[in-house]
Protein backbone atom coordinates (compact mmCIF):
# COMPACT_ATOMS: atom_id res chain seq x y z
CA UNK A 1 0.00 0.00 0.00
CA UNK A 2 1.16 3.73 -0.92
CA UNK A 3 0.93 6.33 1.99
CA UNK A 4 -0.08 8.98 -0.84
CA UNK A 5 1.77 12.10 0.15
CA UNK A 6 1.20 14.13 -2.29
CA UNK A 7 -2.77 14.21 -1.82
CA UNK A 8 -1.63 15.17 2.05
CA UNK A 9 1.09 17.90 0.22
CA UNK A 10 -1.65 19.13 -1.72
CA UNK A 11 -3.90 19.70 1.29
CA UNK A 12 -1.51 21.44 3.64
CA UNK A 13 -1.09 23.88 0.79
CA UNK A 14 -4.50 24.20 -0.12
CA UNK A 15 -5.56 24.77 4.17
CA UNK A 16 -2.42 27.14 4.16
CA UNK A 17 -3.87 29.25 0.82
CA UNK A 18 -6.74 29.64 2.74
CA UNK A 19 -5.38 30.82 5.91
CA UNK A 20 -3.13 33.30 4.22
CA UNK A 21 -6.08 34.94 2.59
CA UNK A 22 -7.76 36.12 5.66
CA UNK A 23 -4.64 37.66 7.19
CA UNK A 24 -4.12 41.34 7.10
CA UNK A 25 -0.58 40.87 5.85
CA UNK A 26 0.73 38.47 3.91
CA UNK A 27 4.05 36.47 5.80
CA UNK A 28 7.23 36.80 4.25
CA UNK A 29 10.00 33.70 3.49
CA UNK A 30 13.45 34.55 2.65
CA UNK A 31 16.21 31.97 1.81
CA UNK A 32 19.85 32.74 1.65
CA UNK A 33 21.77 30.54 -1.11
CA UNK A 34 25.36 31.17 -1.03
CA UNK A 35 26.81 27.91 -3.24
CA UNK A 36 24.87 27.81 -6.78
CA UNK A 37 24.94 24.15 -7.57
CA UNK A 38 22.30 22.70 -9.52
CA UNK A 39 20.30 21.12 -6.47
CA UNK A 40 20.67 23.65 -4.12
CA UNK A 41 19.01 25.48 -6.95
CA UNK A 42 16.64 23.18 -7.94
CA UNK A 43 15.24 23.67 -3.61
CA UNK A 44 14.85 27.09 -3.72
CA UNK A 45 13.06 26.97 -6.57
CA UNK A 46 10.58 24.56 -5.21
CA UNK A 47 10.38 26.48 -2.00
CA UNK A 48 9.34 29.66 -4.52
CA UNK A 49 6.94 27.76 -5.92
CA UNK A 50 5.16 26.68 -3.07
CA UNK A 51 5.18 29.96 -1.05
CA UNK A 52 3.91 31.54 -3.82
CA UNK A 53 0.87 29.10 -4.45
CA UNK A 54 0.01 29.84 -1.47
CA UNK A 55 0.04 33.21 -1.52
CA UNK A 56 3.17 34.20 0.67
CA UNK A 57 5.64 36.51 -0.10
CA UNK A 58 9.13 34.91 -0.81
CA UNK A 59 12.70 36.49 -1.58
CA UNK A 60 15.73 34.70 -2.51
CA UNK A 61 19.11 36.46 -1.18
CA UNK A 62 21.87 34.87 -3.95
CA UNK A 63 25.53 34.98 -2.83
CA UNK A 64 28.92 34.06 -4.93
CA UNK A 65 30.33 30.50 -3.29
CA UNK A 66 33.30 33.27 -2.24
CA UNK A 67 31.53 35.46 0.22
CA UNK A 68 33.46 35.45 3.52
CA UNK A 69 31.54 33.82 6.49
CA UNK A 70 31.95 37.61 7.87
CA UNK A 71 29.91 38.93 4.81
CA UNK A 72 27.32 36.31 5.31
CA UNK A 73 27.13 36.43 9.03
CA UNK A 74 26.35 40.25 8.81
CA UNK A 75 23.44 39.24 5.54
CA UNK A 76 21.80 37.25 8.61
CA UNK A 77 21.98 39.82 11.16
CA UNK A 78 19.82 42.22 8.45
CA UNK A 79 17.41 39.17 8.00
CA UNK A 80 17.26 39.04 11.71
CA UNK A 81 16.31 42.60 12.03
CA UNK A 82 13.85 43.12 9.08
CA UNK A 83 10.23 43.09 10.57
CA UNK A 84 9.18 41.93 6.78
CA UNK A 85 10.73 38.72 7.03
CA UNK A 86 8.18 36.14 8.91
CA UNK A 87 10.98 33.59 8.49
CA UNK A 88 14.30 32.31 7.02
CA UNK A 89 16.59 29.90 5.85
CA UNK A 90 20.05 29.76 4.63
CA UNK A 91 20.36 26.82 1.71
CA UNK A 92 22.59 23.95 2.68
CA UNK A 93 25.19 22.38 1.97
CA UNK A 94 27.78 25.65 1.99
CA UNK A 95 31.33 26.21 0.46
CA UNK A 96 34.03 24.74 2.90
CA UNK A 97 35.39 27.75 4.24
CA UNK A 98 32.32 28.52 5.92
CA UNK A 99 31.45 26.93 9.27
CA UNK A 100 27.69 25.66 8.55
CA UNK A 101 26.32 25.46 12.41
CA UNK A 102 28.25 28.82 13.34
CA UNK A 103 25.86 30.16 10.24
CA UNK A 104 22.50 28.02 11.48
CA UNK A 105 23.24 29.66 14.58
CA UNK A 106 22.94 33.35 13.90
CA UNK A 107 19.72 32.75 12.97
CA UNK A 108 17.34 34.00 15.62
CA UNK A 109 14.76 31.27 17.13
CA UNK A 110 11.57 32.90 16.22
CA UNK A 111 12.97 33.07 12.78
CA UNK A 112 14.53 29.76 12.01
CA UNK A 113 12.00 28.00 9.76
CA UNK A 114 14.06 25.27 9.23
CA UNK A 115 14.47 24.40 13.40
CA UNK A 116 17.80 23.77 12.92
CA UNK A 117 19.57 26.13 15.70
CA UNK A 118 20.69 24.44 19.24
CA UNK A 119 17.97 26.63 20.80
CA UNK A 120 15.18 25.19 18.57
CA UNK A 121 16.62 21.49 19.22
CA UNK A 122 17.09 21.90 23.05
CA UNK A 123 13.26 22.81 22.66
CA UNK A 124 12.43 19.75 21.04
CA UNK A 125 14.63 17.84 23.16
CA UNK A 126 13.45 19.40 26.32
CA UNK A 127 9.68 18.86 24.54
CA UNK A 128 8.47 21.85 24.48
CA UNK A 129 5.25 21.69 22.56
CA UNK A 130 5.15 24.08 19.89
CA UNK A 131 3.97 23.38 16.22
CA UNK A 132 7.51 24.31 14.60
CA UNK A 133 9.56 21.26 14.63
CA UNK A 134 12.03 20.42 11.78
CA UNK A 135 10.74 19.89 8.35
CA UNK A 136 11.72 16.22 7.26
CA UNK A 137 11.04 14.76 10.54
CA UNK A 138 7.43 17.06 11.27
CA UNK A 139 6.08 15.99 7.50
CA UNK A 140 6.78 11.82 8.13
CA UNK A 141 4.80 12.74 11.60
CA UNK A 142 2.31 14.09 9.89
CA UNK A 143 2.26 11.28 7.27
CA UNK A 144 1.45 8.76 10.23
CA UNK A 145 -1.01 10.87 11.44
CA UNK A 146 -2.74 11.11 7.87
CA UNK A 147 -2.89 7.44 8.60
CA UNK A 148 -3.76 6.89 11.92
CA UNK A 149 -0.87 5.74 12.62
CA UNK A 150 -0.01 5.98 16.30
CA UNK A 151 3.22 5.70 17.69
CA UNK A 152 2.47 4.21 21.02
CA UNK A 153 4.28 0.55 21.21
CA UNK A 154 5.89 0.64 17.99
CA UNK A 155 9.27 -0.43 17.46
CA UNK A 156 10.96 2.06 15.24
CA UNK A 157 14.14 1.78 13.07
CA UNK A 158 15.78 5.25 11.70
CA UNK A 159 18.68 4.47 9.35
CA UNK A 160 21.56 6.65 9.19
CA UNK A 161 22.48 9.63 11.14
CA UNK A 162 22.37 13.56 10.54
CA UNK A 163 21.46 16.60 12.18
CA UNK A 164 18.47 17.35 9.68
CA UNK A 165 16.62 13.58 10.05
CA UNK A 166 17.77 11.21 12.73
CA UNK A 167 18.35 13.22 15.79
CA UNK A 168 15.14 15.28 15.74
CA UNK A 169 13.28 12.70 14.55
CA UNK A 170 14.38 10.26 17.15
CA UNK A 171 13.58 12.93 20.03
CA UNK A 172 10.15 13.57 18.32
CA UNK A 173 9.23 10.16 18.14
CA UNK A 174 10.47 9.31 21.68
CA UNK A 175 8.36 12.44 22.67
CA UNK A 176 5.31 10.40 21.22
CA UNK A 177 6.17 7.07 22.89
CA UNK A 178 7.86 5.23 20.43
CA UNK A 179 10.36 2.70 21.19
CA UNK A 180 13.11 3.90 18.77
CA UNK A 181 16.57 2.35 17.38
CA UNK A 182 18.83 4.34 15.28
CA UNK A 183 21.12 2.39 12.68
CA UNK A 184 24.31 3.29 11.18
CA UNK A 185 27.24 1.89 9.22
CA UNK A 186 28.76 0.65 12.16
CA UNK A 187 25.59 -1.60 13.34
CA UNK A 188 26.39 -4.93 13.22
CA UNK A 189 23.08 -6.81 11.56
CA UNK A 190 20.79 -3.93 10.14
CA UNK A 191 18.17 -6.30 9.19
CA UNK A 192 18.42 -7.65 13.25
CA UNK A 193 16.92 -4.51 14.22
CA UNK A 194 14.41 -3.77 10.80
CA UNK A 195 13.01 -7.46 10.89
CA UNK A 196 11.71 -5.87 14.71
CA UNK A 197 10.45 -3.03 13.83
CA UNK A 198 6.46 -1.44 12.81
CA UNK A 199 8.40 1.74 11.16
CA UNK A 200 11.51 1.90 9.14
CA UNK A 201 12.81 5.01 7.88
CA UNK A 202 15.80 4.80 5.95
CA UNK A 203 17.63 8.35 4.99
CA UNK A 204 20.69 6.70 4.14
CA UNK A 205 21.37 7.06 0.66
CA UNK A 206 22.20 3.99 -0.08
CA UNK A 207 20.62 2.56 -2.84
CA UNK A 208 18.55 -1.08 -2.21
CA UNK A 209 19.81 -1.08 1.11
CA UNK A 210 16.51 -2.14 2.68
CA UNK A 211 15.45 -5.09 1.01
CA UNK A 212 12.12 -7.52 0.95
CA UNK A 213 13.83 -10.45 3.47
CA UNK A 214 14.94 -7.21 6.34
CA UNK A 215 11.23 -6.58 6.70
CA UNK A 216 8.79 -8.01 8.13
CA UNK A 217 4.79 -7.69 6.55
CA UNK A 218 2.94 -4.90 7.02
CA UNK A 219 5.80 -2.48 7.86
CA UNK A 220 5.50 1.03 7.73
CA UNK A 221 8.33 2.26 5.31
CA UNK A 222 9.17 6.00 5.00
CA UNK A 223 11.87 6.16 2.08
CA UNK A 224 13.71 9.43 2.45
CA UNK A 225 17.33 8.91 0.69
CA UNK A 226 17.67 8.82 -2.93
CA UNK A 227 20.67 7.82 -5.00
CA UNK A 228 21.41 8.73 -8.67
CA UNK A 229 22.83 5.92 -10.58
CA UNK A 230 23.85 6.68 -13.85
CA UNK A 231 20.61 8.52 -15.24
CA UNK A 232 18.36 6.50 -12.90
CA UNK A 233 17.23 7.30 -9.67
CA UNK A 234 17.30 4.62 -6.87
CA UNK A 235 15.78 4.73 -3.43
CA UNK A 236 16.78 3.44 -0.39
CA UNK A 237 14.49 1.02 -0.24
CA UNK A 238 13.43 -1.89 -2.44
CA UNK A 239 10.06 -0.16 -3.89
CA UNK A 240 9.46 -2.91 -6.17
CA UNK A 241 9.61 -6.00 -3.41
CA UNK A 242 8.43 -3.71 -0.72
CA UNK A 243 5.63 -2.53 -1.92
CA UNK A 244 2.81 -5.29 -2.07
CA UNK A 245 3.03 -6.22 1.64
CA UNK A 246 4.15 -3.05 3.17
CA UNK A 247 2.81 0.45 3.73
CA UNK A 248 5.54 2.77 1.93
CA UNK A 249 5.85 5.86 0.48
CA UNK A 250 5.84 5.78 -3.70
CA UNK A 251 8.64 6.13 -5.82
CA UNK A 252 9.21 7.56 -8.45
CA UNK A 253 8.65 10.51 -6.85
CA UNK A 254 10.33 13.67 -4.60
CA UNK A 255 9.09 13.59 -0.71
CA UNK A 256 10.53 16.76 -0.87
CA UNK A 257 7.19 18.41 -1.45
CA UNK A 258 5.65 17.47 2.10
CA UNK A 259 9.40 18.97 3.43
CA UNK A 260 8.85 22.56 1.75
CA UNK A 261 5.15 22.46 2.41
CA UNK A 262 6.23 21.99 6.62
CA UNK A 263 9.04 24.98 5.73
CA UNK A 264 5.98 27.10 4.17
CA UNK A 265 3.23 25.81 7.38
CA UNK A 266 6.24 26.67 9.75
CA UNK A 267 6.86 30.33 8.56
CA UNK A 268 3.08 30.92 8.41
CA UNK A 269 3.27 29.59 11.97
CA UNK A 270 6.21 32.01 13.16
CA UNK A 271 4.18 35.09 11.39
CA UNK A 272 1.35 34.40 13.68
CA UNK A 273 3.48 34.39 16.92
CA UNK A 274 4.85 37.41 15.94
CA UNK A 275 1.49 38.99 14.73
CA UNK A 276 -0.86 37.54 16.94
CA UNK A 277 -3.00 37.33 13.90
């Protein structure tokens, strides 16, 4: 079975449209891209296209791959200080001579869309409730919730580790009382811990890594790395053997969507605390 999130995408951005139209001023998302490569490109664009369906301002602050992390710490500081700007992020990954978390950092709380400062994780570590939570690992909540699927008693496996998926998403599903294993290239027997488990999610990208014999029948599979071999895309996950006994999200296709349309519901979000709208 597909968990369809693109009929979930459509109606977060559909509710948000609606939302939007009754405010007295429309919020405002601004993202910083400092290193022009083709996918970093390819995400703001998408982010554009979203905030503008539904009706929010965006602007997109473009920066040479050589701007000093001086230059681009004192960009921020404006962005922190402009009352038009509801929200903000600053495009990852960055050139090398550029210390990414010092960067994340500057960003003020209220204004980090993307969650990703210490303060905003100590928050979600700490669980304190609040309805902006990082993208990736806020859209596969809402995904289960789509579903009714509770996280109460469930054995959950989260492959690989990062700062954008695996840590928050770990502390958000311990926060809903999930019993939660995270897997790396140093764990012994993956499928051990997989064959276990009601929920897999794999960001790993790794292509075929999970396969039909590492999981057991009616799994819930959230497939969120994607590797490009040759001109093909494969996911992490073994769509094609997975998919007749398992509940998984569909392939071809870019889960990215439900991750700008959280970026979009979270900046609408931080113009209301600010408003009071």
């Amino acid at each position: 079975m597909i968990l369809d999130w693109k009929k979930i995408a459509y109606e977060i951005y559909e509710d948000l449209k609606a939302r939007i139209s009754l405010l007295r001023k429309k919020p405002t998302l601004a993202a910083v891209l400092v290193w022009s490569n083709p996918a970093s490109i390819a995400y703001i664009s998408q982010k554009r296209k979203f905030a503008q369906y539904v009706w929010m301002d965006f602007i997109s602050i473009e920066l040479g791959s050589d701007v000093s992390e001086d230059e681009l710490l004192t960009k921020l500081d404006w962005l922190n200080s402009d009352e038009h700007i509801s929200g903000y992020i600053v495009q990852l990954p960055l050139p090398e001579h550029i210390d990414a978390q010092k960067i994340i950092d500057r960003i003020i709380p209220e204004k980090d869309v993307d969650w990703f400062t210490k303060q905003n994780i100590g928050k979600l570590f700490l669980w304190e409730e609040n309805w902006l939570i990082s993208c990736t690992p806020k859209w596969i909540k809402r995904l289960l919730d789509s579903y009714s699927i509770d996280l109460k008693w469930k054995n959950v496996t989260i492959i690989w580790k990062s700062n954008i998926v695996w840590k928050p998403l770990s502390l958000l599903f311990i926060n809903h009382s999930a019993t939660v294993t995270v897997c790396d290239i140093f764990t012994k027997d993956l499928s051990e811990h997989t064959l276990k488990s009601d929920i897999v999610v794999s960001a790993a990208w790794v292509a075929n890594l999970v396969t039909k014999s590492m999981i057991k029948p009616w799994t819930v599979i959230i497939d969120v790395g994607f590797n490009r071999i040759w001109d093909k895309i494969v996911w992490d996950c073994d769509f094609a053997e997975l998919e007749a006994d398992n509940l998984i999200t569909p392939v071809p296709g870019w889960v990215g969507a439900m991750t700008v349309a959280m970026l979009i519901e979270n900046t609408y979000l931080a113009h209301i605390q600010k408003t009071h709208e």
